[in-house]
Every structure is written in structure tokens, then in C-alpha cells.
C-alpha atoms as a PDB file:
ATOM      1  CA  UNK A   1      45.763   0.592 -38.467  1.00  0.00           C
ATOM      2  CA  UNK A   2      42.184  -0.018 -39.271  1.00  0.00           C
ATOM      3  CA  UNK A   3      39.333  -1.360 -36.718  1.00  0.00           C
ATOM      4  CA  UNK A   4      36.687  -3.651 -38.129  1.00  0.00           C
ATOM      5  CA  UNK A   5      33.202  -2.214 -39.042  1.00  0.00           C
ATOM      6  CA  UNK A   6      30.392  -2.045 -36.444  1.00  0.00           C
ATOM      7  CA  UNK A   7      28.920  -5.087 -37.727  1.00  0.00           C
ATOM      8  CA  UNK A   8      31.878  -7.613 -37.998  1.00  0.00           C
ATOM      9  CA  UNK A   9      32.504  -6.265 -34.528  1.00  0.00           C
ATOM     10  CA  UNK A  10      28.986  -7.349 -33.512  1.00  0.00           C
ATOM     11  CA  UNK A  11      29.712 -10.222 -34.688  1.00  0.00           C
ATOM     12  CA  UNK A  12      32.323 -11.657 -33.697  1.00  0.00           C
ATOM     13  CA  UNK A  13      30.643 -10.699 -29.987  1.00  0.00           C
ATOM     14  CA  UNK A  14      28.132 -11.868 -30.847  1.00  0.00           C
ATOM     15  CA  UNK A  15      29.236 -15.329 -32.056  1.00  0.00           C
ATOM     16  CA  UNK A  16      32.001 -15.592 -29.230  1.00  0.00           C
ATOM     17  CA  UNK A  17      31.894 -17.835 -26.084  1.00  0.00           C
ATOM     18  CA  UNK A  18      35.216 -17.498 -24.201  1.00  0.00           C
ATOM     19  CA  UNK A  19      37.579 -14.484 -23.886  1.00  0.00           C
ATOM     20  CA  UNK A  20      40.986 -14.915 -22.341  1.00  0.00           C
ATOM     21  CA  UNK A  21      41.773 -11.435 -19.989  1.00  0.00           C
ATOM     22  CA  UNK A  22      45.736 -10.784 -20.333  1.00  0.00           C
ATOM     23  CA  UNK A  23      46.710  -8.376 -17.500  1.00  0.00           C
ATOM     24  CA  UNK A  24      43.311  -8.998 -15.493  1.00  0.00           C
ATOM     25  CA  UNK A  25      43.763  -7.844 -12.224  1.00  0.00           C
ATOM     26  CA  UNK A  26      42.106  -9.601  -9.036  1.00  0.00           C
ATOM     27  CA  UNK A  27      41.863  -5.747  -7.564  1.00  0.00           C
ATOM     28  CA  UNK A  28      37.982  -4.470  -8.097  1.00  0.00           C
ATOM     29  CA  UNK A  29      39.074  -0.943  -8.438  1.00  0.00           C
ATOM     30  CA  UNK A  30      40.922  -1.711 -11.302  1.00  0.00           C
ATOM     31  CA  UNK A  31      39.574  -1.355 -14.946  1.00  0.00           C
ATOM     32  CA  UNK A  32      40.031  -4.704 -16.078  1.00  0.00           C
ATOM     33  CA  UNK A  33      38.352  -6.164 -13.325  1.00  0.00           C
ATOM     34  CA  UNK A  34      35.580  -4.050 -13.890  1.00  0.00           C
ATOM     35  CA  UNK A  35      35.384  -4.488 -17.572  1.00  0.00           C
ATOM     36  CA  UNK A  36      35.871  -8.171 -17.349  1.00  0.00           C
ATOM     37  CA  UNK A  37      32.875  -8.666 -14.728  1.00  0.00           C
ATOM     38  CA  UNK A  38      31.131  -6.815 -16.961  1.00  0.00           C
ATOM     39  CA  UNK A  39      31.210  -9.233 -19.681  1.00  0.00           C
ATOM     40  CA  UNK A  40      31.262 -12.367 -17.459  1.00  0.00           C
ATOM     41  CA  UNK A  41      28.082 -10.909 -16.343  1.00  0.00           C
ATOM     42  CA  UNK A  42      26.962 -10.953 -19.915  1.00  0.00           C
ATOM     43  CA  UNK A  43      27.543 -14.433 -20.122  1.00  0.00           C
ATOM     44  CA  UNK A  44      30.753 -14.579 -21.388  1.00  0.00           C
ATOM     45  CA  UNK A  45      33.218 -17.486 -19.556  1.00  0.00           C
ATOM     46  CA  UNK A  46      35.852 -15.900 -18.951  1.00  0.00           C
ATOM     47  CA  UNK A  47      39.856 -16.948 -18.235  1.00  0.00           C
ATOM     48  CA  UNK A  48      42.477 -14.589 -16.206  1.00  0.00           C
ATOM     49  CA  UNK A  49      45.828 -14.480 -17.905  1.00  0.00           C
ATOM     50  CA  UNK A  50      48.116 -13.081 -15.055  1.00  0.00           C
ATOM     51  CA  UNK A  51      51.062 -15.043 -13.484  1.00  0.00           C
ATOM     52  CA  UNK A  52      51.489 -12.752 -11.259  1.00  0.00           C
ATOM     53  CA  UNK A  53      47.723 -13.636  -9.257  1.00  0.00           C
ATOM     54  CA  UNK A  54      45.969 -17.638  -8.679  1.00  0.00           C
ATOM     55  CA  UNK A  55      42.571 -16.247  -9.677  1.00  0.00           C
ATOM     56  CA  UNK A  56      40.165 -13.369 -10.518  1.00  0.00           C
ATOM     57  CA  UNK A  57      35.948 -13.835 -10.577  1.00  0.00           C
ATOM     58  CA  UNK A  58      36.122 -16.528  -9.435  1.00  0.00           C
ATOM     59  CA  UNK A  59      38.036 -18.161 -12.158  1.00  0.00           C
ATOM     60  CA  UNK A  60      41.901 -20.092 -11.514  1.00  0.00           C
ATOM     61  CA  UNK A  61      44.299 -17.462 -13.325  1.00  0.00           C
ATOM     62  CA  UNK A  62      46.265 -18.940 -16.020  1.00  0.00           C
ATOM     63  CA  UNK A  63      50.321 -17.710 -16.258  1.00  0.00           C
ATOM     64  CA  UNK A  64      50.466 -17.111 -20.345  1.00  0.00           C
ATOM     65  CA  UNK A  65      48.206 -17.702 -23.131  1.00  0.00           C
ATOM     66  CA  UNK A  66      49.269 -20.791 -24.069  1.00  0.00           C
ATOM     67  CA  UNK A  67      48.701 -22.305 -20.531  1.00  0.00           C
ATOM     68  CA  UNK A  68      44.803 -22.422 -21.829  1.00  0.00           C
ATOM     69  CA  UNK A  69      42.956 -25.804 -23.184  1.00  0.00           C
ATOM     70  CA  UNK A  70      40.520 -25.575 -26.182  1.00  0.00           C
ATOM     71  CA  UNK A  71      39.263 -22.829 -28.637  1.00  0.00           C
ATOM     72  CA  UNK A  72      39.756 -18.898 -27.145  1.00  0.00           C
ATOM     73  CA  UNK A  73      37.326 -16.647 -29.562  1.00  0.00           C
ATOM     74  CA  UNK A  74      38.873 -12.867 -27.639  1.00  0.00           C
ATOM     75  CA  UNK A  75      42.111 -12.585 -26.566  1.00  0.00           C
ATOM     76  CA  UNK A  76      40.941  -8.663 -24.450  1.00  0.00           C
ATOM     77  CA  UNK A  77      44.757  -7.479 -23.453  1.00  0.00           C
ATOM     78  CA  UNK A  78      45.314  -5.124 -20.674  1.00  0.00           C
ATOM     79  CA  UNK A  79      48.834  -4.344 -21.151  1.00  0.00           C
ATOM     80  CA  UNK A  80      50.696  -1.490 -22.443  1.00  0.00           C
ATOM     81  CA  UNK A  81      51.012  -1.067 -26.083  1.00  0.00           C
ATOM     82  CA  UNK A  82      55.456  -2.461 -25.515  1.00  0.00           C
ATOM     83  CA  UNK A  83      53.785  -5.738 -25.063  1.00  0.00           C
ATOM     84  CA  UNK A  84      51.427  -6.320 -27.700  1.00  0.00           C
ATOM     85  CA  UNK A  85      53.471  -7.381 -30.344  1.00  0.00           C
ATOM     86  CA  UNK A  86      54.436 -10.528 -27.972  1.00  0.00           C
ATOM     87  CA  UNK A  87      51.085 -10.870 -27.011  1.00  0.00           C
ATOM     88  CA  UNK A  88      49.822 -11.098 -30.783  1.00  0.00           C
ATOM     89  CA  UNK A  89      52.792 -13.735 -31.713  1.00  0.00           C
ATOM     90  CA  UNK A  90      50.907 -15.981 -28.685  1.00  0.00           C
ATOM     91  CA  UNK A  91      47.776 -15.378 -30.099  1.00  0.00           C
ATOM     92  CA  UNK A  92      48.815 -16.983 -33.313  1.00  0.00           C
ATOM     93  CA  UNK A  93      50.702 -19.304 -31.772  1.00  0.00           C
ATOM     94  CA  UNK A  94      47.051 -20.390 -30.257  1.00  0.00           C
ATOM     95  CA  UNK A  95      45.447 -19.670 -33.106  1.00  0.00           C
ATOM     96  CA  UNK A  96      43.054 -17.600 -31.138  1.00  0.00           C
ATOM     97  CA  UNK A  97      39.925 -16.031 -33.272  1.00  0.00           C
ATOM     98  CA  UNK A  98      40.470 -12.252 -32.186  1.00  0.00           C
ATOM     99  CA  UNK A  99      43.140 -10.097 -30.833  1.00  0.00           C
ATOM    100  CA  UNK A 100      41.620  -7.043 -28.750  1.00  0.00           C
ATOM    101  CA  UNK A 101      43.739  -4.255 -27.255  1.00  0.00           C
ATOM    102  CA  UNK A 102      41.618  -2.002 -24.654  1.00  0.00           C
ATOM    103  CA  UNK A 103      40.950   1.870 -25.068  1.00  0.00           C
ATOM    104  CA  UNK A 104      44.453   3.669 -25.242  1.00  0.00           C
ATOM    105  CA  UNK A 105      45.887   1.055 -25.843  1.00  0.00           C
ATOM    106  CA  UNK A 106      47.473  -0.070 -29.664  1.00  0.00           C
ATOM    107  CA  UNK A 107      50.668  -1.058 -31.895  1.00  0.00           C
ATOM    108  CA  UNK A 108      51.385  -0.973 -35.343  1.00  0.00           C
ATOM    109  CA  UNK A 109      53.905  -4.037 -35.497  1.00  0.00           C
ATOM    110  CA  UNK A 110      51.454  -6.438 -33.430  1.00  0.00           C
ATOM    111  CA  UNK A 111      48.442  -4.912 -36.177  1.00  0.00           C
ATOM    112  CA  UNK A 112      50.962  -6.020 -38.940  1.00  0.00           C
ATOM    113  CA  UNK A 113      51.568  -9.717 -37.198  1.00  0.00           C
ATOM    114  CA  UNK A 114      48.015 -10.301 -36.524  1.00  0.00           C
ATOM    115  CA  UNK A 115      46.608  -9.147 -40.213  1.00  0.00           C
ATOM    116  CA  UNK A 116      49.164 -11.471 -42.017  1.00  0.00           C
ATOM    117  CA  UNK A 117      47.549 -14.194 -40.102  1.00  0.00           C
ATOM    118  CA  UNK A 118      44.030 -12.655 -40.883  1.00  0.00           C
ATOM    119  CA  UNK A 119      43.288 -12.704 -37.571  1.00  0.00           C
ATOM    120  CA  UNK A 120      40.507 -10.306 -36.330  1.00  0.00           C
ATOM    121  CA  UNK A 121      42.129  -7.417 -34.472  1.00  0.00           C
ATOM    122  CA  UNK A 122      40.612  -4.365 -32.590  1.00  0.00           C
ATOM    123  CA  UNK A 123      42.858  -1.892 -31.021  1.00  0.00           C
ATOM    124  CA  UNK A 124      42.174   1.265 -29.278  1.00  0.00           C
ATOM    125  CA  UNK A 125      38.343   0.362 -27.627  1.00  0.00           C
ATOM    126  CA  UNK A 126      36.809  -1.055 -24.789  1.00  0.00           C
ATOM    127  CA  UNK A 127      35.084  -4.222 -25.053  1.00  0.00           C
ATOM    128  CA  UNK A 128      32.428  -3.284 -22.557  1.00  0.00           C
ATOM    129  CA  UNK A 129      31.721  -0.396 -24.120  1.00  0.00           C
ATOM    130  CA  UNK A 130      31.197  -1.922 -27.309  1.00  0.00           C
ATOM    131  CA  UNK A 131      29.564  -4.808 -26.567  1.00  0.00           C
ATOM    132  CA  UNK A 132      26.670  -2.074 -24.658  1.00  0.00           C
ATOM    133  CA  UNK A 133      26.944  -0.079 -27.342  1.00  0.00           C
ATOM    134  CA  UNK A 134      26.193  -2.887 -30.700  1.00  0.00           C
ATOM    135  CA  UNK A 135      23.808  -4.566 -28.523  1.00  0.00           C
ATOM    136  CA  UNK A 136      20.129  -3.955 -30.049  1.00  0.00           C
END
């Protein structure tokens, strides 16, 4: 498993509009919460994919991926590495730009889905830590 270079990961923040949260949590001590304000604060619109809650930020939560209208450039998952390789077969299904698994968090089988499709795919690193981190 290979993660893109510095600059096609500044990219692909850089040219990217709307990121779709699987496993955001309306609970503000929670990671994903905080990560995901983080980047709505940025400027990113951003869409909850929980069906467990009816909204987070602001924003009506959405129960799976494919629940979501129009173009989704980051699909930032906040699950445990079991469900990625489902969560990559929806992203294909959407034909979503980028597949991003948070820090600890990776799978070789949903790597080996995603790459067949040449679909961008980070695994193992924060978003908001990147995105503060490329930013210059």
C-alpha cells in the first residue's frame, strides 16, 4: 500500500469542493467532528454519512454513500479498517474522485479495489492534518 506524493495530495485538496464524512459523528468530542469542522471551516461543503444521526454541522446526514446527489471529490471514512473494503466498492459505485481512510486507519483489499479503478486513495492520515500541513 502506497500513499500519493505530497503534491498530488495537495492537489487533489486543493482542487476539491465537497467531501462526504462516513462515520461523522454529531458528538463534538469526537474526532471526526472535530476534523470535519475543521475542514468545513476551510471552506470545504461538507456531507455527514451516518444513518445512525439526522445531521452534523449543521448539515442533514445522509444514510449511505449513494444516498448523495452530484459529484463527491473526498470520500474521508471514519470507520474501522473491517469496513473499508465495502466502503471503497460504494465509492466506485459513485464514482467518487478520492477514497481517504483517517490516521490508523487502512486495508489492503479496499487499496486493491480502489487502484484497479484508479481511483485516488490515501490511507493511514488525517485530512486535517494534511491539509495544515501542504498548505503554503
Amino acid at each position: 500500500m502506497k500513499n500519493p506524493t505530497d503534491i498530488q495530495i495537495k492537489g487533489l485538496l486543493e482542487e476539491s469542493k465537497r467531501i462526504a464524512v462516513v462515520g461523522l459523528s454529531n458528538n463534538p468530542a469526537r474526532t471526526s467532528y472535530q476534523v470535519a469542522k475543521f475542514m468545513q471551516n476551510a471552506g470545504f461543503e461538507l456531507i455527514p454519512v451516518n444513518p445512525t444521526i439526522e445531521e452534523a454541522l449543521g448539515v442533514k446526514a445522509v444514510a449511505s454513500l449513494k444516498d448523495i446527489r452530484g459529484t463527491i471529490d473526498i470520500v474521508n471514512v471514519f470507520r474501522r479498517e473491517e469496513y473499508l473494503p465495502e466502503i471503497a466498492k460504494e465509492v466506485i459505485h459513485i464514482k467518487a474522485k478520492s477514497f481517504w481512510a483517517q490516521l490508523g486507519i487502512e486495508n489492503e483489499e479496499a487499496y486493491s479495489l480502489l487502484k484497479e479503478q484508479e481511483i485516488l486513495t490515501i490511507m493511514n492520515r488525517c485530512i486535517k492534518v494534511e491539509y495544515a500541513r501542504l498548505q503554503h
